[in-house]
N, C-alpha and C. Protein backbone atom coordinates (compact mmCIF):
# COMPACT_ATOMS: atom_id res chain seq x y z
N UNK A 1 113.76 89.09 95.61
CA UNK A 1 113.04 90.27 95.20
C UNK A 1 111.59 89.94 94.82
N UNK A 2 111.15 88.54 94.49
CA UNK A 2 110.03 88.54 93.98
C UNK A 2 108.94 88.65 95.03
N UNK A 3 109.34 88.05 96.49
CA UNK A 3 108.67 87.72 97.39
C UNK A 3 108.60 89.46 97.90
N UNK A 4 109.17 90.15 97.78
CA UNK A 4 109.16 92.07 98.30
C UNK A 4 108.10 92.33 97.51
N UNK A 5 108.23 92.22 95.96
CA UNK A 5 107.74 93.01 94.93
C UNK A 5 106.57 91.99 94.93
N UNK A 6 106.87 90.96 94.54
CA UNK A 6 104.85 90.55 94.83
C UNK A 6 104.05 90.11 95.87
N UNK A 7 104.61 89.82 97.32
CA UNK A 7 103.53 89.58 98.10
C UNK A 7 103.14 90.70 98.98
N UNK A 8 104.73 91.88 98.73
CA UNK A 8 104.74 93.03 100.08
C UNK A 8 104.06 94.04 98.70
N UNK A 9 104.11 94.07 97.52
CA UNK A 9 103.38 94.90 96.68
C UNK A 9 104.71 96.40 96.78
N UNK A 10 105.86 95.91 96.62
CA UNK A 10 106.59 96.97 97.16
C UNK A 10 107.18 97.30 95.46
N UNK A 11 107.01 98.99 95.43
CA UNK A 11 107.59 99.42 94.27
C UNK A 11 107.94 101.00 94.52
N UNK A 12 108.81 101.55 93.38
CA UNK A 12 109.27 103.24 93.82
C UNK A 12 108.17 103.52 93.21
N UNK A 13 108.03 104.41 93.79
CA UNK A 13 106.88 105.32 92.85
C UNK A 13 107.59 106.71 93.15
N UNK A 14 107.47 107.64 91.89
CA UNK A 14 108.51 109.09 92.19
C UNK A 14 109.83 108.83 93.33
N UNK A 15 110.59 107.74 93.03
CA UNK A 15 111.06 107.73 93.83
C UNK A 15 111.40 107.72 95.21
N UNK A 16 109.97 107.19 95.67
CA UNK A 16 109.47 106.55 97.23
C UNK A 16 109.14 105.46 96.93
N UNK A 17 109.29 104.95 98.57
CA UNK A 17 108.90 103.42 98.43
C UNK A 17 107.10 103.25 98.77
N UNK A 18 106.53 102.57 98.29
CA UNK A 18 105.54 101.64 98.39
C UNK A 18 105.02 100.57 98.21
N UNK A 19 104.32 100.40 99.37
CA UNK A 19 104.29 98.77 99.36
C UNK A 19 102.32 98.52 99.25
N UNK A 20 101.87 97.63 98.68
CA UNK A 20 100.60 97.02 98.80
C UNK A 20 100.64 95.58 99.07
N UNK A 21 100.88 95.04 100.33
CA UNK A 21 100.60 94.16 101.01
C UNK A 21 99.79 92.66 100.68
N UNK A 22 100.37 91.82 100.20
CA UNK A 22 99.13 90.84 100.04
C UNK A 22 99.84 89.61 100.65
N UNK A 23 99.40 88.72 101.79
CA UNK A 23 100.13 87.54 101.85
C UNK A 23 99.37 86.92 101.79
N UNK A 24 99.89 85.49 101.41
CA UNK A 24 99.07 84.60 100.49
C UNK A 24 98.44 83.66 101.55
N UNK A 25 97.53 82.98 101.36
CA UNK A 25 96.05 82.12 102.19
C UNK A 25 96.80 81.40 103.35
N UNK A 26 98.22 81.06 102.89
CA UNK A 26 98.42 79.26 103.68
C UNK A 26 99.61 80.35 104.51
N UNK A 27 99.84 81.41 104.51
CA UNK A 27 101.16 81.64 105.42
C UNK A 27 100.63 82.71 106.42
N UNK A 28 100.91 82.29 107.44
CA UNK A 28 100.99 83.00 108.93
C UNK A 28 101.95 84.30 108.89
N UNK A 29 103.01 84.05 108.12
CA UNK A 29 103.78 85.66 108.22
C UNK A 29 104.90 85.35 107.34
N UNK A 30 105.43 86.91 106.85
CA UNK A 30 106.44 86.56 106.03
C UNK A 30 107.72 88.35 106.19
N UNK A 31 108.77 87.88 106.58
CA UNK A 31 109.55 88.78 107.07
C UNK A 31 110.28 89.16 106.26
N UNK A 32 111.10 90.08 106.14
CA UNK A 32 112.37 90.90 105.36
C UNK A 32 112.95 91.78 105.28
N UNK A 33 114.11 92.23 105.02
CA UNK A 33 114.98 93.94 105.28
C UNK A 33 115.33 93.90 103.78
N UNK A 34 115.52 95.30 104.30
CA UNK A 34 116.04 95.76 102.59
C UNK A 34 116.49 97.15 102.64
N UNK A 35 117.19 97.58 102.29
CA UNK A 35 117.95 98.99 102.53
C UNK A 35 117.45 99.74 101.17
N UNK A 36 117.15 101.00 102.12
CA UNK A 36 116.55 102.36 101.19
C UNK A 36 117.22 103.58 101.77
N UNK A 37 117.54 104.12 100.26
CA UNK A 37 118.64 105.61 100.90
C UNK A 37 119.51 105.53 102.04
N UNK A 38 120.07 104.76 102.23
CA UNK A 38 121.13 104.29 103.28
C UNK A 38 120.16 103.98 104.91
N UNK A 39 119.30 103.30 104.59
CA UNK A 39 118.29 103.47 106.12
C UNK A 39 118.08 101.92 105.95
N UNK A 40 117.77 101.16 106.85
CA UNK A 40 117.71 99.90 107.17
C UNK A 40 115.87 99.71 107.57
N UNK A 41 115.57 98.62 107.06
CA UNK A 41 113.84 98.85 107.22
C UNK A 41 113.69 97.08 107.15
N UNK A 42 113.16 96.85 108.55
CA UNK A 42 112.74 95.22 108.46
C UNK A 42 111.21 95.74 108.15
N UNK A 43 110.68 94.88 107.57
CA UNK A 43 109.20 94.81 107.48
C UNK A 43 108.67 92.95 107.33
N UNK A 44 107.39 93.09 108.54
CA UNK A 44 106.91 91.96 109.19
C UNK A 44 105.52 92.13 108.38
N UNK A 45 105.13 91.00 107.54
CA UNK A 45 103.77 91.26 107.00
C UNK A 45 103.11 89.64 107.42
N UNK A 46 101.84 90.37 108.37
CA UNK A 46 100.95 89.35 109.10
C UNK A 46 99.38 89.09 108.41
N UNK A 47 98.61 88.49 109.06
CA UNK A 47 97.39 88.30 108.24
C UNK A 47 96.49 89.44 108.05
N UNK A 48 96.68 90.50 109.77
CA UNK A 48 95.99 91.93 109.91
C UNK A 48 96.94 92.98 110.21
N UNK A 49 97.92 92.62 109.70
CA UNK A 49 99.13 93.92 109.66
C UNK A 49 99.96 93.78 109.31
N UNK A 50 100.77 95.04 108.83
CA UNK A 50 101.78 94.51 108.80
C UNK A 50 102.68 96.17 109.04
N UNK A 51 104.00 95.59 109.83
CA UNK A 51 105.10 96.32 110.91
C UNK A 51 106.01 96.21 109.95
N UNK A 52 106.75 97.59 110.44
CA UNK A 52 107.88 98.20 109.79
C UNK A 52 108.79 98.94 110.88
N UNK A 53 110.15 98.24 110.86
CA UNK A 53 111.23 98.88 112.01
C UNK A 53 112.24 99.82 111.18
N UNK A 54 112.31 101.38 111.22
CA UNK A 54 113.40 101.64 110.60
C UNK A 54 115.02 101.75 111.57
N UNK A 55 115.89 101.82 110.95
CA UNK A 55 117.22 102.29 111.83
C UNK A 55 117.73 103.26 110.58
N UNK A 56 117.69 104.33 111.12
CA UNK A 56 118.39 105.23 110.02
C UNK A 56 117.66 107.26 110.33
N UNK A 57 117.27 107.49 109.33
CA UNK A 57 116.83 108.89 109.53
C UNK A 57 115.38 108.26 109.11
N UNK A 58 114.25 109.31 110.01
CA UNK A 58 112.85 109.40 109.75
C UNK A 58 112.58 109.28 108.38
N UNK A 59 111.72 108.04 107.40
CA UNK A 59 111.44 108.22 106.45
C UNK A 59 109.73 108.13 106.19
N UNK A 60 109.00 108.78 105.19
CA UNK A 60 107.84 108.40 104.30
C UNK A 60 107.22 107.26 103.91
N UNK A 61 106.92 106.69 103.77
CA UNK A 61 106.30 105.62 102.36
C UNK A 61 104.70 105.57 102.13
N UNK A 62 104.73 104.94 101.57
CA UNK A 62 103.01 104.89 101.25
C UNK A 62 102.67 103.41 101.65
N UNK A 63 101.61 102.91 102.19
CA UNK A 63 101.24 102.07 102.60
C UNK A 63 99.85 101.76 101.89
N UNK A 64 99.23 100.70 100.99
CA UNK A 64 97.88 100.68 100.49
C UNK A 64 97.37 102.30 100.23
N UNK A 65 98.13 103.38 99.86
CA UNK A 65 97.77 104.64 99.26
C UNK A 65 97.80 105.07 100.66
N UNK A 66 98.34 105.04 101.75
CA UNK A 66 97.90 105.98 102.68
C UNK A 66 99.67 106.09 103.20
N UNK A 67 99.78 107.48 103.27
CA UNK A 67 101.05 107.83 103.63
C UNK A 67 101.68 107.67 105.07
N UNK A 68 102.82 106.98 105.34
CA UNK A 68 103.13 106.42 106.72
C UNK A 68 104.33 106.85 107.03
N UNK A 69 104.67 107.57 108.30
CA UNK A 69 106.24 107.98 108.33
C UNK A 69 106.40 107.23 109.85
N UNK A 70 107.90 106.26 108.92
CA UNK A 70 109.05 105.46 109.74
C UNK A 70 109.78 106.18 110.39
N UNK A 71 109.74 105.87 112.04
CA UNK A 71 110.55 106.80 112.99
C UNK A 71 111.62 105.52 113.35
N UNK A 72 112.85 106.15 113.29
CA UNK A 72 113.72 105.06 114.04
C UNK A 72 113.76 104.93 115.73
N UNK A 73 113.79 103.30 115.29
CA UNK A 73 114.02 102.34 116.46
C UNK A 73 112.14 102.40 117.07
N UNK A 74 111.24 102.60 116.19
CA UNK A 74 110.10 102.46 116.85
C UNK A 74 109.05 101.98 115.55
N UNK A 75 108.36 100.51 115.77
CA UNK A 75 107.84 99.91 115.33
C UNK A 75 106.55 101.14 114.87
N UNK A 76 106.19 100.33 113.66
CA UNK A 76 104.67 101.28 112.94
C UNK A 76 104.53 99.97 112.43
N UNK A 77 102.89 99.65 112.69
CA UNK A 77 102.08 99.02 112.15
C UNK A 77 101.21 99.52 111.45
N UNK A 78 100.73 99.14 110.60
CA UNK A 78 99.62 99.13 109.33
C UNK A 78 98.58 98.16 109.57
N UNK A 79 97.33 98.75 109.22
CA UNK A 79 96.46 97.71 109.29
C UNK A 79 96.21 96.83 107.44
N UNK A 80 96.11 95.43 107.57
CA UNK A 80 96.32 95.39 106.30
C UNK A 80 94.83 94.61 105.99
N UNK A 81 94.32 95.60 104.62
CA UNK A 81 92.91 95.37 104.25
C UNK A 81 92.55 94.11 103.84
């Protein structure tokens, strides 16, 4: 959980997910799933993005304050500041 909550910046807020993105100097990428409201969500965080796969029903989240909706079985990238 620490590596979600502090490098993906991932927290509920009103009960959505958001994430603020930070990966650290020396790593090329850092991967992970984690289940929300019964929906399955890998998220890939790179040096200039970072991708999110859902499997489940269309969801929301917030991305660095900007609102992003997860379509299943189709990758969304973020650009990461």
């Amino acid at each position: 959980m620490s590596l979600m909550n502090g490098f993906a910046g991932m927290r509920l807020v009103d009960g959505k997910l958001s994430f603020r993105p930070q990966l650290p100097a020396r790593w090329r990428k850092l991967t992970f799933r984690i289940t929300f409201a019964g929906r399955f969500i890998t998220v890939q965080m790179q040096r200039d993005a970072t991708t999110f796969e859902l499997a489940g029903r269309q969801l929301t989240v917030t991305v660095d304050d900007s609102k992003v909706t997860l379509k299943p079985g189709k990758a969304t990238a973020c650009s990461t500041a």
